[in-house]
N, C-alpha and C. Protein backbone atom coordinates (compact mmCIF):
# COMPACT_ATOMS: atom_id res chain seq x y z
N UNK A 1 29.54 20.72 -37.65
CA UNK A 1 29.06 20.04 -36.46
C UNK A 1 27.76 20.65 -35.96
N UNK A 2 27.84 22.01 -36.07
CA UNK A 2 26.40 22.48 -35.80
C UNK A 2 25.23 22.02 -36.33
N UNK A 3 25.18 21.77 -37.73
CA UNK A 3 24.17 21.40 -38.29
C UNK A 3 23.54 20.35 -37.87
N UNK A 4 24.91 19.13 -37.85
CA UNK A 4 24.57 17.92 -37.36
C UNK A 4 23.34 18.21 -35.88
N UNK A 5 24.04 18.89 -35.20
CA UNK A 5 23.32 19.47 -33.53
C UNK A 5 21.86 19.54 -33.89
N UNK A 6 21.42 20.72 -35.01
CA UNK A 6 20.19 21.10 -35.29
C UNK A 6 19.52 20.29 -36.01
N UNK A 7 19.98 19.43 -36.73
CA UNK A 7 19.27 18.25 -37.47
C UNK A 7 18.30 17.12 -36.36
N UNK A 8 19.79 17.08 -35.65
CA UNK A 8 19.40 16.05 -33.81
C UNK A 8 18.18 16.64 -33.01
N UNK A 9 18.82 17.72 -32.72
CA UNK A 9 17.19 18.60 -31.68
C UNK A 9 16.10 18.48 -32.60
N UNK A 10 16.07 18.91 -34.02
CA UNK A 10 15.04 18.83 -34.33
C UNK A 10 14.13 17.68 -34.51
N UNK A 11 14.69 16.30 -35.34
CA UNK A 11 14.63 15.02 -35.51
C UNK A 11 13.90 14.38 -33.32
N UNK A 12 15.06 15.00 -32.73
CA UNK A 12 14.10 14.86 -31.19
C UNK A 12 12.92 15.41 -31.28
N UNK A 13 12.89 16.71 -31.89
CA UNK A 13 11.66 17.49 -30.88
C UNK A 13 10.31 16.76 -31.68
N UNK A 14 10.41 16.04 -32.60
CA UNK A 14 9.36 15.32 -33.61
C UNK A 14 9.05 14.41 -32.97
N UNK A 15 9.99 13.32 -32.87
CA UNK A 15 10.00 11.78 -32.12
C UNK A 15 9.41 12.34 -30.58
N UNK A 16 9.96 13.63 -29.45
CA UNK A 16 8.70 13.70 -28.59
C UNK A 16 7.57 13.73 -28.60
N UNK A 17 7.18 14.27 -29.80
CA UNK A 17 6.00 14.90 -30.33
C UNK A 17 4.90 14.05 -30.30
N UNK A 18 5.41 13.15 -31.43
CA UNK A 18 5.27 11.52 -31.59
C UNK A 18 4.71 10.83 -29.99
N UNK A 19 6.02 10.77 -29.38
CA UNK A 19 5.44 9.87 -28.18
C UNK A 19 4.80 10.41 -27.25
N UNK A 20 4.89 11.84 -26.87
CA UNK A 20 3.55 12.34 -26.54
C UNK A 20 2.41 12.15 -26.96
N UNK A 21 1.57 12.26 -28.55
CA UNK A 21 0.63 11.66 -28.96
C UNK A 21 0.26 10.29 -28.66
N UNK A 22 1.03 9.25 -29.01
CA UNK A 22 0.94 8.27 -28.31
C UNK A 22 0.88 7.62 -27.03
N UNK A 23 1.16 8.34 -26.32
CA UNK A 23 1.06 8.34 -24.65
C UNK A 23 -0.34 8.62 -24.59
N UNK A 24 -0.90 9.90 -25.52
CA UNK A 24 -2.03 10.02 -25.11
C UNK A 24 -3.50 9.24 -25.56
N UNK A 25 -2.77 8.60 -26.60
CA UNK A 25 -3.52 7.67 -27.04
C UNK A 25 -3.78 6.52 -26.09
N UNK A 26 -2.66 5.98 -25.57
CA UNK A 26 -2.66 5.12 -24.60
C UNK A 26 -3.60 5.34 -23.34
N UNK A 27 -3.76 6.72 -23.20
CA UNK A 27 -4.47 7.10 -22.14
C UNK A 27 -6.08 6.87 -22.34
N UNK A 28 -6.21 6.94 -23.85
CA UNK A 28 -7.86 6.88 -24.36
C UNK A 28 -8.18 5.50 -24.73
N UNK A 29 -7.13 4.31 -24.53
CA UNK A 29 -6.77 2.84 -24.52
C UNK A 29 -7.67 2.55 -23.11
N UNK A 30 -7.21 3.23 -22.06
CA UNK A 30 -7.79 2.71 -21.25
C UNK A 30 -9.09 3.17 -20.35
N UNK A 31 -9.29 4.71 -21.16
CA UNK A 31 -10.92 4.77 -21.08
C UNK A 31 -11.53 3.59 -21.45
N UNK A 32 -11.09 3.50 -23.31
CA UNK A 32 -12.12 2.46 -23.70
C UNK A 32 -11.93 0.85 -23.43
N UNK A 33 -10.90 0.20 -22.19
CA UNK A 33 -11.05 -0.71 -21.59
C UNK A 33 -11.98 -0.57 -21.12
N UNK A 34 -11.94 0.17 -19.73
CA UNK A 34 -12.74 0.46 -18.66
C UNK A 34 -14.34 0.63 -19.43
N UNK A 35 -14.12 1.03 -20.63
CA UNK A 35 -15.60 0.90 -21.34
C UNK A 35 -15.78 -0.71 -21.99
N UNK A 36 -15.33 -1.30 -22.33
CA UNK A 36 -15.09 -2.76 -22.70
C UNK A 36 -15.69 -3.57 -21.50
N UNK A 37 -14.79 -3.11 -20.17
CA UNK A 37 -15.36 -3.86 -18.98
C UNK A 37 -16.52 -4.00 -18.62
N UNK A 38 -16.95 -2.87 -18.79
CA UNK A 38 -18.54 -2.77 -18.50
C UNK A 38 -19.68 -2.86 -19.81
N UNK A 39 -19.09 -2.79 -21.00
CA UNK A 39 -19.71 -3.71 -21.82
C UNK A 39 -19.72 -5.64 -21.59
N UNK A 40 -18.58 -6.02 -21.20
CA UNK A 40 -18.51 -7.11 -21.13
C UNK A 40 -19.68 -7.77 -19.86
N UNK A 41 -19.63 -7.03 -18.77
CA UNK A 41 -20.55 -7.14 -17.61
C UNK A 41 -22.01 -7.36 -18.40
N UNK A 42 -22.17 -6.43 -19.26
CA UNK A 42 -23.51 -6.00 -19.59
C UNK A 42 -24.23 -6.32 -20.63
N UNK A 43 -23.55 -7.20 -21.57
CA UNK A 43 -23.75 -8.41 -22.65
C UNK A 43 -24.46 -9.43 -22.01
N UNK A 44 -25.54 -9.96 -22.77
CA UNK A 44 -26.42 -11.37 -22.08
C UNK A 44 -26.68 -11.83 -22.94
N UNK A 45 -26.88 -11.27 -24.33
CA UNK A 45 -27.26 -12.45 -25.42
C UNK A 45 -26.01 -12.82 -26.18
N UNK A 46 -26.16 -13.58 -26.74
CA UNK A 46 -24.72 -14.37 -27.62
C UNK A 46 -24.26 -13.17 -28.66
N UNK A 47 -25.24 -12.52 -29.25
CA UNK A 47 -25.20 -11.57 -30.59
C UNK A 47 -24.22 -10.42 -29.59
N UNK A 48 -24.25 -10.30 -28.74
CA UNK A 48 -23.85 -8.75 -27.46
C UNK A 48 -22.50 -9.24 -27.10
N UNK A 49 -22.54 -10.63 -27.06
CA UNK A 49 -21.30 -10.90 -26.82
C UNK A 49 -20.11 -11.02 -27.77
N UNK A 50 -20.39 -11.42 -29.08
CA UNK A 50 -19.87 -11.67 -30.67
C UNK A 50 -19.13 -10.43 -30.60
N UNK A 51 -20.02 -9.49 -30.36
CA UNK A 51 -19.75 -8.00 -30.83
C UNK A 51 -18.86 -7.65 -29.77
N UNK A 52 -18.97 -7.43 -28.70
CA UNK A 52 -18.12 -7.28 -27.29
C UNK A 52 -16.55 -7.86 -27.72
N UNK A 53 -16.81 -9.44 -27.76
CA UNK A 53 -15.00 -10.15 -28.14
C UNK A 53 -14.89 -9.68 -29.47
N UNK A 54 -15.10 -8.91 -30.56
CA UNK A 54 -15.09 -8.02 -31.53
C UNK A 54 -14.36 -6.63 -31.48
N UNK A 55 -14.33 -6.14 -30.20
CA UNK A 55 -14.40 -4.85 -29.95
C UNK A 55 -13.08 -4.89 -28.96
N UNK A 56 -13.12 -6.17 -28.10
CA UNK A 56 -11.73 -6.62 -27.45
C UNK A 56 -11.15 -7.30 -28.41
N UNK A 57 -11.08 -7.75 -29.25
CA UNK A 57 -9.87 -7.98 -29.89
C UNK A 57 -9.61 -7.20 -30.96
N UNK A 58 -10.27 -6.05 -31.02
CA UNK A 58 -9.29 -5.05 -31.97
C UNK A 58 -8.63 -3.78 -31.13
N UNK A 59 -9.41 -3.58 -29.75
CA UNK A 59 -8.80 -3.06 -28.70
C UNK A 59 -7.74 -3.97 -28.45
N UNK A 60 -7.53 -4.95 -27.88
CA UNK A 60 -6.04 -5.52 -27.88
C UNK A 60 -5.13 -5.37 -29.10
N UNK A 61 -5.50 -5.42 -30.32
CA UNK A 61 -4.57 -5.10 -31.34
C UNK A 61 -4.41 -2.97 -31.44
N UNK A 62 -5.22 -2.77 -31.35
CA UNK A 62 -4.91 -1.24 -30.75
C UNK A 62 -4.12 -1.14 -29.89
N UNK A 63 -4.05 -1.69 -28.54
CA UNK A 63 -3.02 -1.62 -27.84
C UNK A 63 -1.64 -1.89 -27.70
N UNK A 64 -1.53 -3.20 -28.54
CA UNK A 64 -0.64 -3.39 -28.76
C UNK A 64 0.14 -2.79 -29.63
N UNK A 65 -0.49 -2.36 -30.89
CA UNK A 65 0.56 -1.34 -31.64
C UNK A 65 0.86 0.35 -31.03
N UNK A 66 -0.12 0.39 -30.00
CA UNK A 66 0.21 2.12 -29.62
C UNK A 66 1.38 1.35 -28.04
N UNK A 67 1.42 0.36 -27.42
CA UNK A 67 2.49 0.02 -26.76
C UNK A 67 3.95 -0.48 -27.70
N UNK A 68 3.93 -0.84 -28.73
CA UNK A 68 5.24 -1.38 -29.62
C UNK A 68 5.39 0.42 -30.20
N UNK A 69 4.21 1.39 -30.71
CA UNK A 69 4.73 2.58 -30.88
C UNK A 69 5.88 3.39 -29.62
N UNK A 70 5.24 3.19 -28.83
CA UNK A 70 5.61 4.04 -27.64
C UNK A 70 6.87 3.42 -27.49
N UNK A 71 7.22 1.89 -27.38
CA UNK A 71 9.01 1.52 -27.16
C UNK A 71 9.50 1.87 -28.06
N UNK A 72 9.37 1.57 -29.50
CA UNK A 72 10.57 2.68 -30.59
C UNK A 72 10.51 3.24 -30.00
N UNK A 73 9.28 4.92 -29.99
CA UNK A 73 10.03 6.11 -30.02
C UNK A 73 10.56 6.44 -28.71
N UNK A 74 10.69 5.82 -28.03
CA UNK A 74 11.05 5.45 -26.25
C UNK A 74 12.52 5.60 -26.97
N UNK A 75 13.04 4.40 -27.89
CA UNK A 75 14.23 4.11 -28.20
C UNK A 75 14.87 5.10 -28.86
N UNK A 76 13.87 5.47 -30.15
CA UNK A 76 14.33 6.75 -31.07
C UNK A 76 14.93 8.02 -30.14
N UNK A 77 13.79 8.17 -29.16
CA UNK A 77 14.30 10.15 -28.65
C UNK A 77 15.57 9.54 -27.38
N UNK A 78 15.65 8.13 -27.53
CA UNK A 78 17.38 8.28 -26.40
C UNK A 78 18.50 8.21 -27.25
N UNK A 79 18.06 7.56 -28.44
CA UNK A 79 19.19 7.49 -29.55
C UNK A 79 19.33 9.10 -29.88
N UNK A 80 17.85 9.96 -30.02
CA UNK A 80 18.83 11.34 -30.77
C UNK A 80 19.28 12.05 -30.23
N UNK A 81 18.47 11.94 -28.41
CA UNK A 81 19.38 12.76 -27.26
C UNK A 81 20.74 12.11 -26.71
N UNK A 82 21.04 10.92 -26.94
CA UNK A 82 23.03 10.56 -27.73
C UNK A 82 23.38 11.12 -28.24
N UNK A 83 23.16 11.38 -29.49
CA UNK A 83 23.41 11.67 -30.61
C UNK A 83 23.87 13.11 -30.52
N UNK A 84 22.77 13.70 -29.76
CA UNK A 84 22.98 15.47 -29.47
C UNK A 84 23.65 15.93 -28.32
N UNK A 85 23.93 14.92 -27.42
CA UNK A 85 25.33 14.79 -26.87
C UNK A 85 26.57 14.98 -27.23
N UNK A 86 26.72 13.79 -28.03
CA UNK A 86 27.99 13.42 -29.12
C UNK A 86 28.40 14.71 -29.62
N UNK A 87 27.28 15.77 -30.34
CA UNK A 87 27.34 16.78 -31.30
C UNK A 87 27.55 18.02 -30.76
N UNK A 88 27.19 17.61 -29.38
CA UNK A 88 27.44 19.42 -28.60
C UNK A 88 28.72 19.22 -27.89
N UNK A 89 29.30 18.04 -27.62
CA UNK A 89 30.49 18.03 -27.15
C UNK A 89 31.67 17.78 -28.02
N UNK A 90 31.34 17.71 -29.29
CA UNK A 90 32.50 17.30 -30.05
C UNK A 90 32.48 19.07 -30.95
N UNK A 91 31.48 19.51 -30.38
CA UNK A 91 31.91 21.17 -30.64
C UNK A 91 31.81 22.33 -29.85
N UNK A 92 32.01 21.34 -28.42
CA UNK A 92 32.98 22.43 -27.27
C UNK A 92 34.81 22.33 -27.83
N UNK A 93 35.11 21.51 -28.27
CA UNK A 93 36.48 22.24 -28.29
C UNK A 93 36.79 23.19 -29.49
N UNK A 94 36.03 23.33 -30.10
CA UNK A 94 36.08 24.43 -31.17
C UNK A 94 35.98 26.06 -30.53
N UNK A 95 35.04 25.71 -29.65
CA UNK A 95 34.25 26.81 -28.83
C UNK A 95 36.00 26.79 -27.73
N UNK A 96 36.28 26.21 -27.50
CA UNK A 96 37.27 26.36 -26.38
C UNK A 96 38.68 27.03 -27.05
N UNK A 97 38.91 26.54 -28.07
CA UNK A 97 40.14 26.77 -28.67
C UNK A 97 39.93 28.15 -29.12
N UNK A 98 38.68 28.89 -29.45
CA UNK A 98 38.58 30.16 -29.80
C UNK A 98 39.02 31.05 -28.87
N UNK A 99 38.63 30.77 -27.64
CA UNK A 99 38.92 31.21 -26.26
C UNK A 99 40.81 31.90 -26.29
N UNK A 100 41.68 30.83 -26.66
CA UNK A 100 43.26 31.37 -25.96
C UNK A 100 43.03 32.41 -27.23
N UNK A 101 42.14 31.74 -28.12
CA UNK A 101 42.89 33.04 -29.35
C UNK A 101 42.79 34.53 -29.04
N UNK A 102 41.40 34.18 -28.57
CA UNK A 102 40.88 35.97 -27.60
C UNK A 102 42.14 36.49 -26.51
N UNK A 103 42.46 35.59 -25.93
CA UNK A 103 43.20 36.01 -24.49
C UNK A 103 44.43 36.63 -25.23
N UNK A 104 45.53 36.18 -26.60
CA UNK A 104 46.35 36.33 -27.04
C UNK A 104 46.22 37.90 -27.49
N UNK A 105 44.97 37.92 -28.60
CA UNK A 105 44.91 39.21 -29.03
C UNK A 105 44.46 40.47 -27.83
N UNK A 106 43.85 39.85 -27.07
CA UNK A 106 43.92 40.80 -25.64
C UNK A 106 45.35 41.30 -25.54
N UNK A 107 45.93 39.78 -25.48
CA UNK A 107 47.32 40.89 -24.61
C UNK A 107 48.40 41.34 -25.83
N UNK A 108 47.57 41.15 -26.66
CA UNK A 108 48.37 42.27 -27.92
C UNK A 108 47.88 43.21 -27.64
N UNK A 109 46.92 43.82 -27.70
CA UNK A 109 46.23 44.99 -27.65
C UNK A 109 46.62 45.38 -26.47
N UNK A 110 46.97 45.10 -25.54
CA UNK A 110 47.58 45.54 -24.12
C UNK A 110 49.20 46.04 -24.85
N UNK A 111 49.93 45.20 -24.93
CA UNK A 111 51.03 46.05 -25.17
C UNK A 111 50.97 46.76 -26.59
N UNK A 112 50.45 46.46 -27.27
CA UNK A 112 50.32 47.83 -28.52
C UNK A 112 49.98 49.13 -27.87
N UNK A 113 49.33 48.72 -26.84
CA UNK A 113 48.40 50.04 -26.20
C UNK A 113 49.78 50.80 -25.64
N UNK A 114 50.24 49.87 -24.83
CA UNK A 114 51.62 50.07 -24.17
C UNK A 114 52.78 51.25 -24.92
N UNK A 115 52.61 50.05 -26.27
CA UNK A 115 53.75 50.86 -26.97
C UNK A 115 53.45 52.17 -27.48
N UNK A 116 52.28 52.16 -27.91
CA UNK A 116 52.15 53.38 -28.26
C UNK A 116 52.21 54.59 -27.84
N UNK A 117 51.39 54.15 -26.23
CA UNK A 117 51.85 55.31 -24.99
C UNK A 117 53.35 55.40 -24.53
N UNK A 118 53.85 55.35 -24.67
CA UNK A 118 55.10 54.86 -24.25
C UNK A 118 55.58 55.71 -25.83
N UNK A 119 55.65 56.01 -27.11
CA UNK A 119 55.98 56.24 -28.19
C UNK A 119 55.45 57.78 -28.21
N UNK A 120 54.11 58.06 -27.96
CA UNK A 120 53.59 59.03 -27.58
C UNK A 120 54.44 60.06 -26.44
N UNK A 121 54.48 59.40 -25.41
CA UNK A 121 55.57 60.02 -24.42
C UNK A 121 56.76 60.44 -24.99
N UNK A 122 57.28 59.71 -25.57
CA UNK A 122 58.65 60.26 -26.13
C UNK A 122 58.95 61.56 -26.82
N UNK A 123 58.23 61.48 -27.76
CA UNK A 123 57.31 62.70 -28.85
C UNK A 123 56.86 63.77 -28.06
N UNK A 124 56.27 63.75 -27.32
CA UNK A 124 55.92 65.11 -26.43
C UNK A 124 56.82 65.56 -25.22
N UNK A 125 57.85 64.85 -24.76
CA UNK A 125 59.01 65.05 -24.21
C UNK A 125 60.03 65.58 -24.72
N UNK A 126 60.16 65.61 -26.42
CA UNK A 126 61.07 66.27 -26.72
C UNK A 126 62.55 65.69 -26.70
N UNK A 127 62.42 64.84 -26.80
CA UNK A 127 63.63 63.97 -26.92
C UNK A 127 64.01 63.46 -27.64
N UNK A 128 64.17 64.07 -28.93
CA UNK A 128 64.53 63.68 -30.05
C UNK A 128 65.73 62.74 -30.39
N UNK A 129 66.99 63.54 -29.63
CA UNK A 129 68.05 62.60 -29.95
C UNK A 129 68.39 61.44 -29.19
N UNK A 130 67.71 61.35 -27.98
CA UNK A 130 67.45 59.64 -27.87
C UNK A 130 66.36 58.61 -28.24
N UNK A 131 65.58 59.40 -29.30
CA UNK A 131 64.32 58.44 -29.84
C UNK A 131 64.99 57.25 -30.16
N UNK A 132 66.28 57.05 -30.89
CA UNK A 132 65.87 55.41 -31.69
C UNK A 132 66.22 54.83 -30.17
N UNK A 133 66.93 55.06 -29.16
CA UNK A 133 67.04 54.18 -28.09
C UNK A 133 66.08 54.13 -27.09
N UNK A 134 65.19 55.10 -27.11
CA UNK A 134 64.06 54.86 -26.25
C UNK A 134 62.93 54.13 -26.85
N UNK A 135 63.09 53.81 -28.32
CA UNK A 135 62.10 53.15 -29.25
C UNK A 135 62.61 52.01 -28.89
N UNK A 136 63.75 51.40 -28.79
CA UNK A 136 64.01 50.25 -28.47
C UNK A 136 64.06 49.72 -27.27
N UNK A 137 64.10 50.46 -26.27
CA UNK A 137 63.54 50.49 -24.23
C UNK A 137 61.99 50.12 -24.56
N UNK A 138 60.94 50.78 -25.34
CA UNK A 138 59.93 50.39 -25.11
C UNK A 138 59.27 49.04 -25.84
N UNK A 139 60.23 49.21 -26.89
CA UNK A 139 59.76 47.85 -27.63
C UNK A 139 60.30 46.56 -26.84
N UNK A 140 61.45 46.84 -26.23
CA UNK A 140 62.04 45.61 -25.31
C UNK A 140 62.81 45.22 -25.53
N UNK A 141 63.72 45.72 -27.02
CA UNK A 141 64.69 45.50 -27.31
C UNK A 141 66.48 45.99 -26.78
């Protein structure tokens, strides 16, 4: 499942990449309107003008493919940030279930600790001939 995760972020961090460039393209779309406009103002002979509706209609076809770019990857980076949703939550319960396993071996290690002190005590008390019954007081038996 992880992989899947890192395949997703990464496959995103491209497709932002992507529509960042393109955003900024869009941004230099409308310098060169605003330059179009004032070419268009500033055309008077027919030859100025040829060239002008020349220059707007491949600027409109420029625009239009850096606006149809920008909705894919609009579409692409919500599909892979789904996607990397899907992938980080379908491996929290992996991550969760590891969790009781810890708490369990905790409280082993708590009463091993237990027993042992408790086994230890016995041994240095000198109490030999009630060891097997105090082995079995501490074990719980």
């Amino acid at each position: 499942m992880a992989l899947r995760a890192l395949i997703a972020k990464k496959n995103l961090q491209e497709k932002t990449k992507q529509l960042e460039e393109v955003r900024a393209k869009l941004k230099e779309l409308e310098t060169r309107e605003a330059e179009l406009e004032t070419a268009i103002n500033e055309a008077e002979t027919d030859e100025d003008k040829a060239v002008v509706e020349e220059a707007v209609a491949a600027f409109e076809s420029d625009k239009a493919e850096a606006e149809k770019a920008e909705a894919d990857l609009k579409r692409e980076v919500e599909e892979l940030e789904n996607e990397l949703k899907e992938t980080s939550t379908e491996a929290e319960p992996e991550k969760r279930s590891a969790e009781p396993v810890k708490e369990v071996r905790k409280k082993e290690n708590i009463i091993m600790d237990r027993l042992e002190q408790k086994i230890c005590d016995i041994i240095t008390h000198h109490t030999l001939p009630d060891f097997p019954l105090q082995c079995r007081l501490a074990v719980g038996g």
